[in-house]
PDB file of N, CA and C in Angstrom:
ATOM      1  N   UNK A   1       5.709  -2.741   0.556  1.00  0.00           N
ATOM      2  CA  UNK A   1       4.274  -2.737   0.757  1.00  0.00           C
ATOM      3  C   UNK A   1       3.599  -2.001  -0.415  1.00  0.00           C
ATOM      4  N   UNK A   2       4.466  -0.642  -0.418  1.00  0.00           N
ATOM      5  CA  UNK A   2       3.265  -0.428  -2.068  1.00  0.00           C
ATOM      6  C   UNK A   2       3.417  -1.033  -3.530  1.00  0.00           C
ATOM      7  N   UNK A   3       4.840  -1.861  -3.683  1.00  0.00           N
ATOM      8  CA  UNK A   3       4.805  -2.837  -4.510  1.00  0.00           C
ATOM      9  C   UNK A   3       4.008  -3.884  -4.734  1.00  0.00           C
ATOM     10  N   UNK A   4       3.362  -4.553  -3.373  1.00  0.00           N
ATOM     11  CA  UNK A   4       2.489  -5.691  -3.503  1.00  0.00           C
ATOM     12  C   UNK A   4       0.913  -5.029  -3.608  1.00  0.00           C
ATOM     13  N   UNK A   5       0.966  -3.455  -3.289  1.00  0.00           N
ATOM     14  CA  UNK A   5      -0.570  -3.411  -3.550  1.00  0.00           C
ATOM     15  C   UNK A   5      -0.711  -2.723  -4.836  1.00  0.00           C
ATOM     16  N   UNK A   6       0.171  -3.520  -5.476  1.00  0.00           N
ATOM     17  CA  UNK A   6      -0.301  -2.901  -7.208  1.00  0.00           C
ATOM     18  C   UNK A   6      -0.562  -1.508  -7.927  1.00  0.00           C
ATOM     19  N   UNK A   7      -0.066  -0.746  -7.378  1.00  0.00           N
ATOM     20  CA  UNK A   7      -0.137   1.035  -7.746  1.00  0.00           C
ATOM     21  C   UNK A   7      -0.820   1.645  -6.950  1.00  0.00           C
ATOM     22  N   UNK A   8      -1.611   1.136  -6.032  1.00  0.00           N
ATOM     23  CA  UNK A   8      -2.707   1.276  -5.204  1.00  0.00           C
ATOM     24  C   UNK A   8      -2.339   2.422  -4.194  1.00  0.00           C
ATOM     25  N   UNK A   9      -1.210   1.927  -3.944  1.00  0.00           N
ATOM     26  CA  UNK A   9      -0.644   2.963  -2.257  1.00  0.00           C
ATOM     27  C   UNK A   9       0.662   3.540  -2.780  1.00  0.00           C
ATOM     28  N   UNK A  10       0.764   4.403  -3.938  1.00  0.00           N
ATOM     29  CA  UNK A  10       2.080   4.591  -4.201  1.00  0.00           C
ATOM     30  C   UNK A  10       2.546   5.794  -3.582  1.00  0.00           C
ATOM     31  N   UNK A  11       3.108   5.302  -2.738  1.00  0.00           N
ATOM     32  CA  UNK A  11       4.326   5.928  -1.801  1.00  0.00           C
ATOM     33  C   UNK A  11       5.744   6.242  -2.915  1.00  0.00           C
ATOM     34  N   UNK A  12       6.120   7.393  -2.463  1.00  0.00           N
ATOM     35  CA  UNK A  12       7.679   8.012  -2.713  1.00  0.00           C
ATOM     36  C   UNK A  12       8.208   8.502  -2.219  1.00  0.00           C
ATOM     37  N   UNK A  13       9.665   8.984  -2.665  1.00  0.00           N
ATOM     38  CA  UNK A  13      10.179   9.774  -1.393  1.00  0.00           C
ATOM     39  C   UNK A  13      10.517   9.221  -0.247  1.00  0.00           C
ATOM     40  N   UNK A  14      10.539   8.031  -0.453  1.00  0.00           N
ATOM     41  CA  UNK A  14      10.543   6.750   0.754  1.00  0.00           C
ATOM     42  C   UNK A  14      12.233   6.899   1.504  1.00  0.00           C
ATOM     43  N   UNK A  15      12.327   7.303   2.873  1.00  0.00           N
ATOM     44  CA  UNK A  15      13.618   8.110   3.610  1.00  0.00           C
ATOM     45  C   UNK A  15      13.011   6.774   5.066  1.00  0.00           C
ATOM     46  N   UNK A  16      13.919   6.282   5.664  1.00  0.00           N
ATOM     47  CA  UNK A  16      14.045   6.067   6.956  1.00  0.00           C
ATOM     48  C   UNK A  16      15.500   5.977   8.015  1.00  0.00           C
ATOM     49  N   UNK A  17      15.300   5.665   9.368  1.00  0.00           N
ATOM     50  CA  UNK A  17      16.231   6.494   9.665  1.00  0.00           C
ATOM     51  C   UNK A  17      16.299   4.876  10.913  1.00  0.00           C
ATOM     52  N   UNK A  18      17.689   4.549  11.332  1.00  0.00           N
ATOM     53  CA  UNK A  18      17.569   3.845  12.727  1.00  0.00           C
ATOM     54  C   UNK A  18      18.497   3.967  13.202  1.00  0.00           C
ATOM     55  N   UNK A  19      18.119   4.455  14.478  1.00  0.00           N
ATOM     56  CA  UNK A  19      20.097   4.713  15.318  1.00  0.00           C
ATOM     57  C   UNK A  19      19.725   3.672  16.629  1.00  0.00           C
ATOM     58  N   UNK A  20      20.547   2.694  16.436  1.00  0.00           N
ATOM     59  CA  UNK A  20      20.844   1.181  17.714  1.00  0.00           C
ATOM     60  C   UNK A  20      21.058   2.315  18.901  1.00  0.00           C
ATOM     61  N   UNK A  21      21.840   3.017  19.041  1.00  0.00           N
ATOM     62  CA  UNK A  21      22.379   3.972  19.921  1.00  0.00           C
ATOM     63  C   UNK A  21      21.605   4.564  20.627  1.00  0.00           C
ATOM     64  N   UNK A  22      20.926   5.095  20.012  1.00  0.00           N
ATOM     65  CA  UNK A  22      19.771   6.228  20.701  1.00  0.00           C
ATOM     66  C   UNK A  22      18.233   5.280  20.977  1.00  0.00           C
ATOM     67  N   UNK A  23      18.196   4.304  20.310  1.00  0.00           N
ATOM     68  CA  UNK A  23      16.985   3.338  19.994  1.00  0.00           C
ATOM     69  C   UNK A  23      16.112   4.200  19.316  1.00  0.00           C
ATOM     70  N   UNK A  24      16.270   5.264  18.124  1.00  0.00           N
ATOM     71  CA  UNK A  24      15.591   5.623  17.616  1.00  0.00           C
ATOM     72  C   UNK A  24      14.658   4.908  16.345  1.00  0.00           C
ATOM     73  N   UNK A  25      13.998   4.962  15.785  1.00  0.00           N
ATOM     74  CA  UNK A  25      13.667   4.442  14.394  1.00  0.00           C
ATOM     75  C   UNK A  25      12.103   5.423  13.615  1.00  0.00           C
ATOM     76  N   UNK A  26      12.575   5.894  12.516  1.00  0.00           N
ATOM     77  CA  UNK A  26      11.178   6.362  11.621  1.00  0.00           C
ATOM     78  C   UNK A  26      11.269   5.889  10.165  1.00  0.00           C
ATOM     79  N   UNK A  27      10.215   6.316   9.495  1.00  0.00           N
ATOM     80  CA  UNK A  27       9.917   5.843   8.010  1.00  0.00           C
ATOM     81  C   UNK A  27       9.375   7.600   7.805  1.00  0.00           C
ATOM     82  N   UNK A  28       9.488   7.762   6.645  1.00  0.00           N
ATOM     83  CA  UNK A  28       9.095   9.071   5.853  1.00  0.00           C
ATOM     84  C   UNK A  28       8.786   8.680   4.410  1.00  0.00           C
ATOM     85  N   UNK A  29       7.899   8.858   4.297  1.00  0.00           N
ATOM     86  CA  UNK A  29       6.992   8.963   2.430  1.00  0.00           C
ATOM     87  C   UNK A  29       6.422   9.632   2.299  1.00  0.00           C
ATOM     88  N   UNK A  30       5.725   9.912   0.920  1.00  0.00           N
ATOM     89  CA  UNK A  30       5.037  11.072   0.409  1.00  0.00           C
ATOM     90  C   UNK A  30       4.227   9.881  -0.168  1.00  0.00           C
ATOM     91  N   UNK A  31       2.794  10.568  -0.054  1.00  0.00           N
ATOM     92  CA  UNK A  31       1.550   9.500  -0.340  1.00  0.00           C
ATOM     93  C   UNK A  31       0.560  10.777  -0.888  1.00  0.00           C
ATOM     94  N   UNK A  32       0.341  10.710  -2.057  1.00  0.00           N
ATOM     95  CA  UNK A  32      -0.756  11.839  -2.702  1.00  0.00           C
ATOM     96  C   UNK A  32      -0.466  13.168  -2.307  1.00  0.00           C
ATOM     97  N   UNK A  33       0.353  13.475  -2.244  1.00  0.00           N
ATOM     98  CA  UNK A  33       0.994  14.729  -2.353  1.00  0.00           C
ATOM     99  C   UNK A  33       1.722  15.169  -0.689  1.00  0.00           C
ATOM    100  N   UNK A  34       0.980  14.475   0.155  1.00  0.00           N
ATOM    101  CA  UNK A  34       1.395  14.461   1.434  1.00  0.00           C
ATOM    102  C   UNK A  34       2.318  13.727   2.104  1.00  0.00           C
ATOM    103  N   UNK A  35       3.389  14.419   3.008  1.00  0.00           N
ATOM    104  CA  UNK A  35       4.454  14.075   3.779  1.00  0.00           C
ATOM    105  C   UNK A  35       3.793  12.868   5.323  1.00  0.00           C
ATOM    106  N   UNK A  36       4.153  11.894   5.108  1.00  0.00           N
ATOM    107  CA  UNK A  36       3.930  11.063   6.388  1.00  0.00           C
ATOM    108  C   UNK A  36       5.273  10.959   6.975  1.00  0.00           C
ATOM    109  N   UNK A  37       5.114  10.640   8.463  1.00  0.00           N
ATOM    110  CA  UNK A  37       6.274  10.100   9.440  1.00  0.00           C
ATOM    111  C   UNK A  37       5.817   9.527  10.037  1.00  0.00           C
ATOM    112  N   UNK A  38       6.379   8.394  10.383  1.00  0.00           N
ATOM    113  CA  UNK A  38       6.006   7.551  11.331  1.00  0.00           C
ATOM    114  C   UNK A  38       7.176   7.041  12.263  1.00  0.00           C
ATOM    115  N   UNK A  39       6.967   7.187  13.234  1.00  0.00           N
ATOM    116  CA  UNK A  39       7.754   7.148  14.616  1.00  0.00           C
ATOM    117  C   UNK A  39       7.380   5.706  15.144  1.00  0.00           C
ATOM    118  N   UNK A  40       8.305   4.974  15.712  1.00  0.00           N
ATOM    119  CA  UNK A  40       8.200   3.270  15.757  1.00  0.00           C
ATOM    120  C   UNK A  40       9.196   3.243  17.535  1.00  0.00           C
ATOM    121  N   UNK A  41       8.234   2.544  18.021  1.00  0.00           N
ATOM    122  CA  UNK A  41       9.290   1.946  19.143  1.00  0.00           C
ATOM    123  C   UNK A  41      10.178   1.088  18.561  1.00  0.00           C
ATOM    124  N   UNK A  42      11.464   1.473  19.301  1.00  0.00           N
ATOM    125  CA  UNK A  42      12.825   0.841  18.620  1.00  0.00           C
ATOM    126  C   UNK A  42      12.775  -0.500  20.096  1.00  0.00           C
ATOM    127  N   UNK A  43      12.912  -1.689  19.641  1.00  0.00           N
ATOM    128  CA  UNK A  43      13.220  -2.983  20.062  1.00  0.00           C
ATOM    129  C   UNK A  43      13.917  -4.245  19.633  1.00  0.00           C
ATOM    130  N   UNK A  44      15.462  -3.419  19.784  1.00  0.00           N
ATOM    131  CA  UNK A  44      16.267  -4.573  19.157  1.00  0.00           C
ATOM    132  C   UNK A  44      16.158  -4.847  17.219  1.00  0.00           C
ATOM    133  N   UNK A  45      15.876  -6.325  17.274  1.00  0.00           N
ATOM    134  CA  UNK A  45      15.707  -6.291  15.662  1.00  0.00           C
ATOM    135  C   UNK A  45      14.317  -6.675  15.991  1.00  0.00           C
ATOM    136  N   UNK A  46      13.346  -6.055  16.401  1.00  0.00           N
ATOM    137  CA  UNK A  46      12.004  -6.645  16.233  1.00  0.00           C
ATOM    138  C   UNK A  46      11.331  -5.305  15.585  1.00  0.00           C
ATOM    139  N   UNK A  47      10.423  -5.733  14.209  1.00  0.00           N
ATOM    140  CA  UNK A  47       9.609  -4.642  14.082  1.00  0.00           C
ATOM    141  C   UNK A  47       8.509  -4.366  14.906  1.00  0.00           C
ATOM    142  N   UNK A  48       8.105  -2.815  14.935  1.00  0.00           N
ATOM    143  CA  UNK A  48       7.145  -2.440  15.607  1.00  0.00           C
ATOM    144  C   UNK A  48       6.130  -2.222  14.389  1.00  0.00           C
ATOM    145  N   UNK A  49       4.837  -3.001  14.892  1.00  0.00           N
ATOM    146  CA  UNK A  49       3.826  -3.526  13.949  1.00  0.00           C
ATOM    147  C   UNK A  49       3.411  -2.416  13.887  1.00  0.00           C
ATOM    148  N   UNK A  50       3.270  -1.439  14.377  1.00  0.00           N
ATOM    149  CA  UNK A  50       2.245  -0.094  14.060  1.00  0.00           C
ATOM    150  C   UNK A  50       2.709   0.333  12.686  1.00  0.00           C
ATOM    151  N   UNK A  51       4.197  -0.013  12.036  1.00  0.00           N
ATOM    152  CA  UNK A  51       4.025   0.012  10.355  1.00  0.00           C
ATOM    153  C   UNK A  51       3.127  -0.171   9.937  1.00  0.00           C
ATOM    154  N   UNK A  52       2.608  -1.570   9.884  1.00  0.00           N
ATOM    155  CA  UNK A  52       1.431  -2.232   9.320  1.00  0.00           C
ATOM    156  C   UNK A  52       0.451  -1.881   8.980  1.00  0.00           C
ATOM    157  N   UNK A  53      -0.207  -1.696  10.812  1.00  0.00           N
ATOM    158  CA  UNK A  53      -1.439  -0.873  11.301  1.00  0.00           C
ATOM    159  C   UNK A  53      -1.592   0.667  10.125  1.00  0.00           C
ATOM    160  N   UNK A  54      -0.321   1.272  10.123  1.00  0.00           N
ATOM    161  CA  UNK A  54      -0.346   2.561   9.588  1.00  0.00           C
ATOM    162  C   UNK A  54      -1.016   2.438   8.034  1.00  0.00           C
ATOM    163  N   UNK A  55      -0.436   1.683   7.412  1.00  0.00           N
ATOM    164  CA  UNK A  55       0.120   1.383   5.954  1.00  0.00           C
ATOM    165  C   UNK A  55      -1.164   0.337   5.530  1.00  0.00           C
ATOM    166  N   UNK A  56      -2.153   0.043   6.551  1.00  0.00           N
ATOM    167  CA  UNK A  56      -3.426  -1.054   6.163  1.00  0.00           C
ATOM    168  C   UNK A  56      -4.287   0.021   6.236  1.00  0.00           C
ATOM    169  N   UNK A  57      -4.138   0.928   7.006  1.00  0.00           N
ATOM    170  CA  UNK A  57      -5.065   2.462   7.594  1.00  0.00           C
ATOM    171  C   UNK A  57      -4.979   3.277   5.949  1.00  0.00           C
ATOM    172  N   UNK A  58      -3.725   3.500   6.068  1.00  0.00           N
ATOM    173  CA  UNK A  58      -3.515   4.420   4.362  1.00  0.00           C
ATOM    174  C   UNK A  58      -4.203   3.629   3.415  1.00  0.00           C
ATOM    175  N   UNK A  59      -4.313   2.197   3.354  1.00  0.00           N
ATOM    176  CA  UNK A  59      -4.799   1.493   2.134  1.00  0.00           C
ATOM    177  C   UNK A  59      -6.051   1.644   2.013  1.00  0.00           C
ATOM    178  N   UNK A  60      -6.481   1.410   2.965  1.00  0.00           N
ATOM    179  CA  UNK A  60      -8.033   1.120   3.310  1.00  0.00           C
ATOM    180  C   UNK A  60      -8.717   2.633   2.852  1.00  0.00           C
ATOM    181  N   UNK A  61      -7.924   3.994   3.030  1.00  0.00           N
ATOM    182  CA  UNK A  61      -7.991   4.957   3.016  1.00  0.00           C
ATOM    183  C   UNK A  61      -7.986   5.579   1.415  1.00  0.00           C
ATOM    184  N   UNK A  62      -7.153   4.612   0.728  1.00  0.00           N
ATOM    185  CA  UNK A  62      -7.010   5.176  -0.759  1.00  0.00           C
ATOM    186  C   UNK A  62      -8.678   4.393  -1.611  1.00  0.00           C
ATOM    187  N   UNK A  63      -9.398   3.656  -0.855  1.00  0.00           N
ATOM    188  CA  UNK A  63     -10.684   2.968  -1.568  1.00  0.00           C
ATOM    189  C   UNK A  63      -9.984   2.184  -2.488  1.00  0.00           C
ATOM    190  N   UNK A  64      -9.192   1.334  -2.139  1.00  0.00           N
ATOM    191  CA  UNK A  64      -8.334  -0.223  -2.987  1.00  0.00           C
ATOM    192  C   UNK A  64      -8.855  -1.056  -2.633  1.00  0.00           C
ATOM    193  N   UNK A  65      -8.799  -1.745  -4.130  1.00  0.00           N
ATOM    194  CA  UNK A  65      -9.963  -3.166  -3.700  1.00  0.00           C
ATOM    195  C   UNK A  65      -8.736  -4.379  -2.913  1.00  0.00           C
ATOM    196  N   UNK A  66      -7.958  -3.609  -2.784  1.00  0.00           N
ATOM    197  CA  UNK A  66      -6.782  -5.192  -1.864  1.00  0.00           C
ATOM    198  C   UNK A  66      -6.819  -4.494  -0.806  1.00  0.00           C
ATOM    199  N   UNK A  67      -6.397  -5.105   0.027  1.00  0.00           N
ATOM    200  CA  UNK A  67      -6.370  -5.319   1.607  1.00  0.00           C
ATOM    201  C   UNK A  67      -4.485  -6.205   1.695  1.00  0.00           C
ATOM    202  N   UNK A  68      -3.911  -5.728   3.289  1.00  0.00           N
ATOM    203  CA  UNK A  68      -2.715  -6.541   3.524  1.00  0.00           C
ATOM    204  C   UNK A  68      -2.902  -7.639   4.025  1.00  0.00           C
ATOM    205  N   UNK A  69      -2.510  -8.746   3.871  1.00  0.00           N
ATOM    206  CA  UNK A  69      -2.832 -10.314   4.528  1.00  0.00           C
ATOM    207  C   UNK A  69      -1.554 -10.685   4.589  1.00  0.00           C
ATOM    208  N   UNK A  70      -1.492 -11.583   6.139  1.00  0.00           N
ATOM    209  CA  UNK A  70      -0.122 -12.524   5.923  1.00  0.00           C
ATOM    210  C   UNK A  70      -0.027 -13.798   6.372  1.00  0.00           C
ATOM    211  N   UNK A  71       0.326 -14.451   6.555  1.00  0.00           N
ATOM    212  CA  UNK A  71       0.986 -15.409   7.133  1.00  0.00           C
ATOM    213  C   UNK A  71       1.710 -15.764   8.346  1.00  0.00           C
ATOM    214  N   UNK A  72       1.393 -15.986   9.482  1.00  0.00           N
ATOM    215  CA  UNK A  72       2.480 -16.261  10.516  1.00  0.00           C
ATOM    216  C   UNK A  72       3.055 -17.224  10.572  1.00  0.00           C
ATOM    217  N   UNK A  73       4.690 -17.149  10.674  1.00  0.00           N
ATOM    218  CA  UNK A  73       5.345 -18.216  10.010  1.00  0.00           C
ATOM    219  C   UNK A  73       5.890 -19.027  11.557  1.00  0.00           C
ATOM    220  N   UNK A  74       5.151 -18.295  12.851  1.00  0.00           N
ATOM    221  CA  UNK A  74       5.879 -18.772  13.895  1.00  0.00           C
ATOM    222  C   UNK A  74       6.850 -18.762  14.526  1.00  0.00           C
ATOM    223  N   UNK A  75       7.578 -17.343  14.585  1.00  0.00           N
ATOM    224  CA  UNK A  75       8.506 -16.222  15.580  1.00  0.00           C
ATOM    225  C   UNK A  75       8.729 -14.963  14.736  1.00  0.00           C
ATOM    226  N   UNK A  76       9.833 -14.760  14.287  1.00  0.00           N
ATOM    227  CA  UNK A  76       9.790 -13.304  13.883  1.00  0.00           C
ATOM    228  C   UNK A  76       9.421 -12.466  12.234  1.00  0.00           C
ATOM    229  N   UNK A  77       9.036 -13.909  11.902  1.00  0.00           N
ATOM    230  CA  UNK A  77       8.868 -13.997  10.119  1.00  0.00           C
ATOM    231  C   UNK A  77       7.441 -13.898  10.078  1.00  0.00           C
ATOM    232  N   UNK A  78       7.005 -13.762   9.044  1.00  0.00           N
ATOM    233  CA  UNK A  78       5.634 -13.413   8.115  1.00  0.00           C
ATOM    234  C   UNK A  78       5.677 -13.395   7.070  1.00  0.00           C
ATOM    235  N   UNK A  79       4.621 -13.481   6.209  1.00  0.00           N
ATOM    236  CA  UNK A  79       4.328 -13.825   4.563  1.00  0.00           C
ATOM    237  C   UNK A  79       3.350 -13.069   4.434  1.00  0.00           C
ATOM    238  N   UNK A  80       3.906 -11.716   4.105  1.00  0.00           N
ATOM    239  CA  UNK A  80       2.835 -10.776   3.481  1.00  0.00           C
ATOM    240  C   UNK A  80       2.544 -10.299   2.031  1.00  0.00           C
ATOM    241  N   UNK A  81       1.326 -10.078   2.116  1.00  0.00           N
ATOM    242  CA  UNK A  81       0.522 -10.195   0.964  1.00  0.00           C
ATOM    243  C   UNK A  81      -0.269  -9.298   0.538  1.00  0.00           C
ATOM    244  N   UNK A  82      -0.720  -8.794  -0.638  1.00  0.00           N
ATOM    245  CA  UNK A  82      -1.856  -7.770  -0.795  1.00  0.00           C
ATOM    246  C   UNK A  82      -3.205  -8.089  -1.672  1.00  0.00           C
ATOM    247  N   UNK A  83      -3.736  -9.311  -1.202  1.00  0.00           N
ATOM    248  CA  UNK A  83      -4.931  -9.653  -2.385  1.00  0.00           C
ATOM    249  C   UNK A  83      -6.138  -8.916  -2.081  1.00  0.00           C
ATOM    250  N   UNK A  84      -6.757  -8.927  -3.457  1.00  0.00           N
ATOM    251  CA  UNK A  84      -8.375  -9.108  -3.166  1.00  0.00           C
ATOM    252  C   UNK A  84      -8.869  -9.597  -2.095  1.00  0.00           C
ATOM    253  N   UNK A  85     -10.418  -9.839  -1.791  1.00  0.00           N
ATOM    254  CA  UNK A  85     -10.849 -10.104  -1.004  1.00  0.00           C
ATOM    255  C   UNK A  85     -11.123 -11.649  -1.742  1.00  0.00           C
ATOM    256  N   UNK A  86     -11.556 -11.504  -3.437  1.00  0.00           N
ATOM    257  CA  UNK A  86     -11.572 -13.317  -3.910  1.00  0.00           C
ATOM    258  C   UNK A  86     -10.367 -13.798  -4.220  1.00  0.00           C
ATOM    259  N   UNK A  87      -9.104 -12.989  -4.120  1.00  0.00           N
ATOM    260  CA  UNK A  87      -8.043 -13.742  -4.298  1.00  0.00           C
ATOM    261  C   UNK A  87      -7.629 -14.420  -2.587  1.00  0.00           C
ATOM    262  N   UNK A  88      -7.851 -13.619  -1.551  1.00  0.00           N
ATOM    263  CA  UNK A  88      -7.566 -14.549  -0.207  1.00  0.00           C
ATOM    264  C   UNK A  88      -8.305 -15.590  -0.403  1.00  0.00           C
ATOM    265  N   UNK A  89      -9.961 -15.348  -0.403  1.00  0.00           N
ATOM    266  CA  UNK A  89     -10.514 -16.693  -0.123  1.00  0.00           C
ATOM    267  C   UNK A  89      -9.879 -17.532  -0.915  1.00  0.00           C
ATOM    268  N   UNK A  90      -9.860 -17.946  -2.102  1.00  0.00           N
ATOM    269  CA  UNK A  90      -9.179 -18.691  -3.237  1.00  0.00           C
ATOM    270  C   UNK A  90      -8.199 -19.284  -2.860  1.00  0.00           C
ATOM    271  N   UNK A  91      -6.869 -18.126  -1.950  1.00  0.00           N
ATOM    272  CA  UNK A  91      -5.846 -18.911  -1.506  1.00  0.00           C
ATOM    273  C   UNK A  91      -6.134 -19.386  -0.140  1.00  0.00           C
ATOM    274  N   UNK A  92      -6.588 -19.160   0.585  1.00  0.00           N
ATOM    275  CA  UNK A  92      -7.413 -20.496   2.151  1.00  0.00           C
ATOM    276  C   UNK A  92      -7.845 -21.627   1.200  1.00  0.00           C
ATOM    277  N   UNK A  93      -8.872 -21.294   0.698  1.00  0.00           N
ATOM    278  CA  UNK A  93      -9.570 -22.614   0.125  1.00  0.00           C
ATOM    279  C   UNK A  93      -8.900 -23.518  -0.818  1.00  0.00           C
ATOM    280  N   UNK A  94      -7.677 -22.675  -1.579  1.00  0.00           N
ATOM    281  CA  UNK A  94      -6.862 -24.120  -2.655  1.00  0.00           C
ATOM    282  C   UNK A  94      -5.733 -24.551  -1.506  1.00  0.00           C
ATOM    283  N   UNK A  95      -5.324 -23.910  -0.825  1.00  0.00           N
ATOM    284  CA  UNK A  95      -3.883 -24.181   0.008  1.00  0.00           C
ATOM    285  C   UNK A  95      -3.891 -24.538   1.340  1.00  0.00           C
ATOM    286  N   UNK A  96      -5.265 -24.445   1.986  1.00  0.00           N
ATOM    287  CA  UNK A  96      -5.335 -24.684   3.612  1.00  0.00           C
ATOM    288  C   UNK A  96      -4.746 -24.164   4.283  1.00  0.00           C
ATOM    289  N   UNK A  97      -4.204 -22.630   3.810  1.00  0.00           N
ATOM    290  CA  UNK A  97      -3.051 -22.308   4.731  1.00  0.00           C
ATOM    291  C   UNK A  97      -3.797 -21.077   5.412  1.00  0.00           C
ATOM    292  N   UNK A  98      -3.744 -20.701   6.341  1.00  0.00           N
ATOM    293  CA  UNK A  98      -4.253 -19.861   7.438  1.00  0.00           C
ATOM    294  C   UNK A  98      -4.022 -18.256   7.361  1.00  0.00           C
ATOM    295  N   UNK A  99      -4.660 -17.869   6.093  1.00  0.00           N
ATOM    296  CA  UNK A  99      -3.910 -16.772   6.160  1.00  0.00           C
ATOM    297  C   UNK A  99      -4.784 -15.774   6.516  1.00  0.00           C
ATOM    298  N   UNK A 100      -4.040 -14.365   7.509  1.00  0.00           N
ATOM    299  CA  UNK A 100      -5.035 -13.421   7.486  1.00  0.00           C
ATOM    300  C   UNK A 100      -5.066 -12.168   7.381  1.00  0.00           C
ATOM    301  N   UNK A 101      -6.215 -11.448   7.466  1.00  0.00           N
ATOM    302  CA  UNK A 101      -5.681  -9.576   7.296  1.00  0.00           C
ATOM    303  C   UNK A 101      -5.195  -9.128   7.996  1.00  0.00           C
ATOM    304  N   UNK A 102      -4.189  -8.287   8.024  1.00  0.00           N
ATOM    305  CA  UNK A 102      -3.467  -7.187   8.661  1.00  0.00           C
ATOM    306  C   UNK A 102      -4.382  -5.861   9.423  1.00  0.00           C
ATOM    307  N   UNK A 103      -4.126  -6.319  10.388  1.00  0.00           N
ATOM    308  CA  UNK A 103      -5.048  -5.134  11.171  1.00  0.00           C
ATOM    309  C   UNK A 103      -4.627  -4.011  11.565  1.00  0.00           C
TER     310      UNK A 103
END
């Protein structure tokens, strides 16, 4: 995710952790000098979207002109993305493909 938003959200220090056993799961980064954790309901192999939520919250938060957008590919897949606001429209309008922001 901070690869596709172009230097924008640069995260480091990037540590996560998942035990099947315990159904635990977190993420740990350092974002502008500060330590985040994020704690995830563990469900099998399904992600828990509050990544997202978190990581669209931090973006939105750094004043970046991209935003996360994806794709639903129709069960457990997605096509995520980090454009502009004229690079989405651009891609709806040349490709017809349905794409949207990450909330």
């Amino acid at each position: 995710m901070s690869t596709l938003a172009k230097g924008v959200l640069p995260l480091s220090d990037v540590t996560d952790h998942v035990d099947v056993g315990v159904g635990e799961a977190w993420l740990e980064f350092t974002l502008d000098g500060q330590r985040h954790r994020l704690d995830f309901e563990f469900d099998d192999d399904w992600v828990d979207e509050a990544v997202f939520t978190k990581l669209v919250e931090l973006l939105a938060a750094c004043g970046a002109p991209r935003r996360f957008s994806f794709v639903d590919l129709h069960g457990q897949d997605r096509l995520i993305g980090c454009p502009t606001p004229e690079e989405f429209e651009r891609l709806r309008e040349r490709t017809g493909i349905d794409v949207q922001w990450l909330k």
